[in-house]
N, C-alpha and C. Protein backbone atom coordinates (compact mmCIF):
# COMPACT_ATOMS: atom_id res chain seq x y z
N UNK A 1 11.36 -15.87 7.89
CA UNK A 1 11.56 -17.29 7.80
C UNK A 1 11.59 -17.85 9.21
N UNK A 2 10.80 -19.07 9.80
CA UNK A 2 10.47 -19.33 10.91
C UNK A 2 11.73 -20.51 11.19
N UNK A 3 12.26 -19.90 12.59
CA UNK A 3 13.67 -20.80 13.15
C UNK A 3 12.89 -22.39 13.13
N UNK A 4 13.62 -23.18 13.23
CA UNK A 4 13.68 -24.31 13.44
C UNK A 4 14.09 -24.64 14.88
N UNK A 5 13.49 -25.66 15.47
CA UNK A 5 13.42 -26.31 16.95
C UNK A 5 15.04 -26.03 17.29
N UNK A 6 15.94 -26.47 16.24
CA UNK A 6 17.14 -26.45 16.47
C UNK A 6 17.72 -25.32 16.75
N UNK A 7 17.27 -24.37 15.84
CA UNK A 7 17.90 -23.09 15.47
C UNK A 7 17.31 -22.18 16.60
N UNK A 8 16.19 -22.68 17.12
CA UNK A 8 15.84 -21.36 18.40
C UNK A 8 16.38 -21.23 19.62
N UNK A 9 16.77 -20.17 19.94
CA UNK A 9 17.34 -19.97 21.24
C UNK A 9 16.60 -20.68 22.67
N UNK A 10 17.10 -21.18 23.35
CA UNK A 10 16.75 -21.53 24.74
C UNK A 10 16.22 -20.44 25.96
N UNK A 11 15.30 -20.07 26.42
CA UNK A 11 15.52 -19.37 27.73
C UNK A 11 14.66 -20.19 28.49
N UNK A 12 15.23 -20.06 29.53
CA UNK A 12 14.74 -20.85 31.31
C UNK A 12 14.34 -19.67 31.94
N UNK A 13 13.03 -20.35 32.81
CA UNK A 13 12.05 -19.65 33.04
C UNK A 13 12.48 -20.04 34.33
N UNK A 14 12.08 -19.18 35.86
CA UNK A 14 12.25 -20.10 37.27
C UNK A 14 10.73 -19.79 37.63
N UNK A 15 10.62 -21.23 38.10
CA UNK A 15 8.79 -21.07 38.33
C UNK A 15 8.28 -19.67 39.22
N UNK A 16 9.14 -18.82 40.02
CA UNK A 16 8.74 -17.62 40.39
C UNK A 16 8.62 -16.24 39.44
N UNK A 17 9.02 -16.49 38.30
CA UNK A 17 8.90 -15.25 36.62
C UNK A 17 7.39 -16.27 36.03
N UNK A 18 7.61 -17.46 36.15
CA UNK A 18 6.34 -17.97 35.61
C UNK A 18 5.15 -17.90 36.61
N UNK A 19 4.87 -17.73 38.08
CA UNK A 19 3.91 -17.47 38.68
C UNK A 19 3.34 -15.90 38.71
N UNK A 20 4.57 -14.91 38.42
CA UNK A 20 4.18 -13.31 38.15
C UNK A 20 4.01 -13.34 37.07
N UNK A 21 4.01 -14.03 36.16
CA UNK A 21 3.29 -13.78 35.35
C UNK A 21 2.36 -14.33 34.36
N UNK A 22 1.77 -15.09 35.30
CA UNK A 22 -0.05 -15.87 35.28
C UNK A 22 -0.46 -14.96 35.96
N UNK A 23 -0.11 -14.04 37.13
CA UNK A 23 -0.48 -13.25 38.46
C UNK A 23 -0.93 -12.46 37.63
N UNK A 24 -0.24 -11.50 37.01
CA UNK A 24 -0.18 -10.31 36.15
C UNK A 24 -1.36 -10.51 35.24
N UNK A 25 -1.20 -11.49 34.24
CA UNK A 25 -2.34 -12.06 33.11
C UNK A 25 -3.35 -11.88 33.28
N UNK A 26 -3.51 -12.72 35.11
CA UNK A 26 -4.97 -12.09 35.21
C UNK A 26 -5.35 -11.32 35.68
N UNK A 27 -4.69 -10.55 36.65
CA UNK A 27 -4.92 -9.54 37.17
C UNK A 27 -5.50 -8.10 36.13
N UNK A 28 -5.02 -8.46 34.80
CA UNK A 28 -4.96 -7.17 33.68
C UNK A 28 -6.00 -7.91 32.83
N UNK A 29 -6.72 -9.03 32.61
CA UNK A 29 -7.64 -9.88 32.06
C UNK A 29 -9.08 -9.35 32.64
N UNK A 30 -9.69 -8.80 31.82
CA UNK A 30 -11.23 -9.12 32.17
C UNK A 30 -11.91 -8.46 30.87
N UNK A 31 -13.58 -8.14 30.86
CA UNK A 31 -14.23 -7.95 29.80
C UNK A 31 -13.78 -6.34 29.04
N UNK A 32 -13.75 -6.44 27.45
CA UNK A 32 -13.43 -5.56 27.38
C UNK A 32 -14.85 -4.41 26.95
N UNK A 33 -14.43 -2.65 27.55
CA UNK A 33 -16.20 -2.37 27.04
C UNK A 33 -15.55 -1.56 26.37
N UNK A 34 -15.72 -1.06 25.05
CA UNK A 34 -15.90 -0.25 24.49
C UNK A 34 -15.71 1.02 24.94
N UNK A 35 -17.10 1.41 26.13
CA UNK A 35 -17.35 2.70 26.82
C UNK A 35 -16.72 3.46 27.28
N UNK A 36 -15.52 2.63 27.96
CA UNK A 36 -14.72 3.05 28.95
C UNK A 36 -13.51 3.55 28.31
N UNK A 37 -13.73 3.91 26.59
CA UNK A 37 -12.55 4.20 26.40
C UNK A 37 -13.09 5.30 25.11
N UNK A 38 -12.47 6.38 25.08
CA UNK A 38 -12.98 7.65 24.08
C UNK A 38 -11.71 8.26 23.10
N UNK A 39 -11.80 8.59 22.08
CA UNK A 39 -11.28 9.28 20.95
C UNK A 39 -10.86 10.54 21.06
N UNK A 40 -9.78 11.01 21.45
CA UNK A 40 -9.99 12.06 21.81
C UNK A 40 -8.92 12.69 20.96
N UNK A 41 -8.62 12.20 19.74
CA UNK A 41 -8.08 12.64 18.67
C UNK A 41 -7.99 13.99 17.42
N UNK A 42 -9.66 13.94 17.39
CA UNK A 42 -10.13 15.11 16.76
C UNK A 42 -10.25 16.46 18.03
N UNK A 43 -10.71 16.37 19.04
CA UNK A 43 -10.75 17.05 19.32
C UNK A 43 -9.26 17.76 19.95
N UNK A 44 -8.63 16.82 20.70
CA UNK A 44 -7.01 17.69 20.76
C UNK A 44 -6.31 18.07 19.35
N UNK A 45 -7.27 17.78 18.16
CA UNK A 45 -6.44 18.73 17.29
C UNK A 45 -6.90 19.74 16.87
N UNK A 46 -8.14 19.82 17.11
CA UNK A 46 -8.88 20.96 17.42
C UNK A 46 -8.32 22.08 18.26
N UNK A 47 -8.34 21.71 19.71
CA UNK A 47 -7.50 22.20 20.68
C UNK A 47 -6.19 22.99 20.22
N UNK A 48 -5.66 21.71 19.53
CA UNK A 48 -4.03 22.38 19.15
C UNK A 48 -4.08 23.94 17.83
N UNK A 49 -5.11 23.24 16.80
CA UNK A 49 -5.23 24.54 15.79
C UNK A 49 -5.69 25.77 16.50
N UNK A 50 -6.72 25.40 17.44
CA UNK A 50 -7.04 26.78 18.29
C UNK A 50 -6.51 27.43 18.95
N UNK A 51 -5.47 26.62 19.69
CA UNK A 51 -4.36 27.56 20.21
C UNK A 51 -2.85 28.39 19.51
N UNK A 52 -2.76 27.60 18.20
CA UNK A 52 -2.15 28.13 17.46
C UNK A 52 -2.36 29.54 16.75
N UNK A 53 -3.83 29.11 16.56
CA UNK A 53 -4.43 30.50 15.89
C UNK A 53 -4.46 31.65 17.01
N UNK A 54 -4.58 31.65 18.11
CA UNK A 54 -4.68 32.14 19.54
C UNK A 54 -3.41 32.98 19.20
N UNK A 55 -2.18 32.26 19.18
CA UNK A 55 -0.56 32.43 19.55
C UNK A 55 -0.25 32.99 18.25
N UNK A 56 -1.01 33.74 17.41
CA UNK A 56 -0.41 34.00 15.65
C UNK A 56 0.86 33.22 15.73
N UNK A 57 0.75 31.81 15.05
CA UNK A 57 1.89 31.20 14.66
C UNK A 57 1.52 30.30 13.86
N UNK A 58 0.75 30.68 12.98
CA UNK A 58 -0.24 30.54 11.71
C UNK A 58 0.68 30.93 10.78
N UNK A 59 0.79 30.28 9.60
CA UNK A 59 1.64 31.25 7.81
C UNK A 59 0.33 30.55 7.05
N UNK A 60 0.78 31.40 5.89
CA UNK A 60 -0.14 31.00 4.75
C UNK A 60 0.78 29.47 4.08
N UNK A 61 -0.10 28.95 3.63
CA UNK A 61 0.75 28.22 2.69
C UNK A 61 0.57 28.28 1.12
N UNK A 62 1.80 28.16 0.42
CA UNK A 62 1.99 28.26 -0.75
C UNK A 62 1.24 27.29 -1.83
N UNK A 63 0.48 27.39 -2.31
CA UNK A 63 -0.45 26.06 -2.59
C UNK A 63 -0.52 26.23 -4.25
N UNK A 64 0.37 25.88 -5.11
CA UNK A 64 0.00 26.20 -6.70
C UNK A 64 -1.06 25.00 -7.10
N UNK A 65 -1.97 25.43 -8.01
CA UNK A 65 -2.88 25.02 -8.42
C UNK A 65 -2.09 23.53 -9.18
N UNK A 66 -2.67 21.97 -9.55
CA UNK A 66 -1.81 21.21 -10.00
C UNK A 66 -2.14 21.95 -11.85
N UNK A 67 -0.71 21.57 -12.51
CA UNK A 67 -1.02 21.65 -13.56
C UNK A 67 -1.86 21.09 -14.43
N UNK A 68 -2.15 21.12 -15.25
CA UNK A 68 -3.09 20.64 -16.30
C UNK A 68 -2.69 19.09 -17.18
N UNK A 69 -3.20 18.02 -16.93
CA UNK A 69 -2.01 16.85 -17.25
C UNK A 69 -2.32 16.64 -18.88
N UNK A 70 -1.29 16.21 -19.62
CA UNK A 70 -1.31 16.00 -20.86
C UNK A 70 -2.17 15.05 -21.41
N UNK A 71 -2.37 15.47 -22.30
CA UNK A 71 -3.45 14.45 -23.04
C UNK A 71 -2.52 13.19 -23.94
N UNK A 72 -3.42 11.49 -23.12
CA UNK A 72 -2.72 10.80 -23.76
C UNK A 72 -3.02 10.63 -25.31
N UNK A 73 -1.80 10.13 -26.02
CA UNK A 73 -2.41 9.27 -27.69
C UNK A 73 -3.16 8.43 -27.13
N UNK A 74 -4.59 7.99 -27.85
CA UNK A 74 -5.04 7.43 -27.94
C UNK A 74 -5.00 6.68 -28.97
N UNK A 75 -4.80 5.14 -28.76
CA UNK A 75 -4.52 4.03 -30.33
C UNK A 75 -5.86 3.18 -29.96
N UNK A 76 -6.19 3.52 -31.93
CA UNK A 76 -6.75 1.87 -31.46
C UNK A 76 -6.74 0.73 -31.85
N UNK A 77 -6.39 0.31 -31.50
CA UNK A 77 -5.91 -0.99 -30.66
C UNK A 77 -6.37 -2.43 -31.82
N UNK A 78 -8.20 -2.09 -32.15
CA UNK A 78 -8.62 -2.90 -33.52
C UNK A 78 -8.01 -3.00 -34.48
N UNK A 79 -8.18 -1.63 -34.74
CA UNK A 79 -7.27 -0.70 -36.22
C UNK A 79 -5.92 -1.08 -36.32
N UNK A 80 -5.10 -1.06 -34.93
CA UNK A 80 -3.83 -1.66 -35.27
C UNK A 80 -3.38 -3.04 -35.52
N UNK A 81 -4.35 -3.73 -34.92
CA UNK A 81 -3.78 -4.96 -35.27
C UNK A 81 -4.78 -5.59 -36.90
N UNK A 82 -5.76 -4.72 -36.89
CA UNK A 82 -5.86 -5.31 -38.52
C UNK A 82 -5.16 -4.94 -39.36
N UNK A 83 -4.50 -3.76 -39.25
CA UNK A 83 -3.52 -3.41 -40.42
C UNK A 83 -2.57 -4.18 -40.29
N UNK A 84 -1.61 -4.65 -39.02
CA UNK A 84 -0.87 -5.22 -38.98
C UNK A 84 -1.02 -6.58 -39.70
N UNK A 85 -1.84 -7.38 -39.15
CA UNK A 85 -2.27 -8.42 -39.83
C UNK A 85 -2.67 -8.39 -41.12
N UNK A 86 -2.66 -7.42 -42.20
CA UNK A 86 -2.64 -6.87 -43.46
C UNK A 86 -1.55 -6.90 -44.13
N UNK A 87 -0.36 -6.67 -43.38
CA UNK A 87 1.28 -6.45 -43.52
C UNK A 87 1.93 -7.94 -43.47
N UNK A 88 1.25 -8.57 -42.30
CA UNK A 88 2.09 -9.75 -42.30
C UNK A 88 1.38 -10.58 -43.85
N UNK A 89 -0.01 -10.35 -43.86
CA UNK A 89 -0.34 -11.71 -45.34
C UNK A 89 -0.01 -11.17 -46.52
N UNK A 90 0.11 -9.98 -46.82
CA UNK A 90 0.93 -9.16 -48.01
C UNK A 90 2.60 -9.90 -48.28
N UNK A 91 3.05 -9.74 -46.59
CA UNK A 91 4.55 -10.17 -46.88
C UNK A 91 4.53 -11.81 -46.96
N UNK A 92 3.62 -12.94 -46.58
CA UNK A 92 3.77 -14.10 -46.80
C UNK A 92 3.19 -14.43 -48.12
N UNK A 93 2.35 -13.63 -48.32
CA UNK A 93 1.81 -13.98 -50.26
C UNK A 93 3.53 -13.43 -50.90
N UNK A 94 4.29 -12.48 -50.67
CA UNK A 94 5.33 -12.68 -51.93
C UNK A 94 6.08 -13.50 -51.33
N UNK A 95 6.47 -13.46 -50.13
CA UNK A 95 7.24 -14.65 -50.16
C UNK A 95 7.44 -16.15 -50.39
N UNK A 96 5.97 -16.10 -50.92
CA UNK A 96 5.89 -17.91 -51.65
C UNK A 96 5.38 -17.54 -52.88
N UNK A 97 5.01 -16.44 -53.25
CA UNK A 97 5.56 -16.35 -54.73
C UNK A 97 6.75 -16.19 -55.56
N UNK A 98 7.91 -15.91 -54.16
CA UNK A 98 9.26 -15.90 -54.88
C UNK A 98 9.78 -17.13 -54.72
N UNK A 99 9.01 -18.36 -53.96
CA UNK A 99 9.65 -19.62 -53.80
C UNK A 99 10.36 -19.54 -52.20
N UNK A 100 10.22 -18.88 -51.65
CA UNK A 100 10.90 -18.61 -50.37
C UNK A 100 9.71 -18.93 -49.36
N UNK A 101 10.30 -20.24 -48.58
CA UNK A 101 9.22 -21.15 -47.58
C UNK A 101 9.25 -19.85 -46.07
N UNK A 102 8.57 -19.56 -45.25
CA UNK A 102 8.78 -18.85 -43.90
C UNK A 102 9.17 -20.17 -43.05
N UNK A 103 9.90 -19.66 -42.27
CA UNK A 103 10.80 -19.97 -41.20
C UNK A 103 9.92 -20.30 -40.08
């Protein structure tokens, strides 16, 4: 939830924190390339499994197969609601043959 003009704290700046840091801004500001910057993610984990395997400090892991998942009921869904709708005009035909209005 965003403060209100009122509700936000004050800080004072002295124009020498505000000139270091326009200084700074641009000093660290310029085009950015792509090139100059590399992934080197896969391969230090590369690195790391290889030296592990190097150092036997490798285990197996325990890996059980997942079980087999249950089979859902399948309804359907047509079927149920025409029967249903079978049940309800069955029960409103006697009930206005016994004289009894539905609610």
């Amino acid at each position: 939830m965003p403060l209100s003009d009122k509700e936000a704290p004050s800080a004072r700046v002295t124009a020498t924190e505000l000139s270091m840091a326009k200084q700074l801004v641009q000093q660290m500001s310029g085009k950015f390339l792509p090139s100059h910057f590399k992934d080197t993610y896969r391969s230090d984990l590369r690195r790391r499994v290889q030296e592990k395997i190097r150092k036997k400090e490798t285990h197996a892991l325990d890996v059980e197969p997942p079980a087999e998942r249950p089979k859902a009921d399948v309804i359907d869904l047509m079927a149920a609601l025409k029967a249903s709708l079978g049940k309800n005009k069955a029960r409103s035909r006697s009930q206005w043959k016994h004289g009894r209005k539905r609610a």
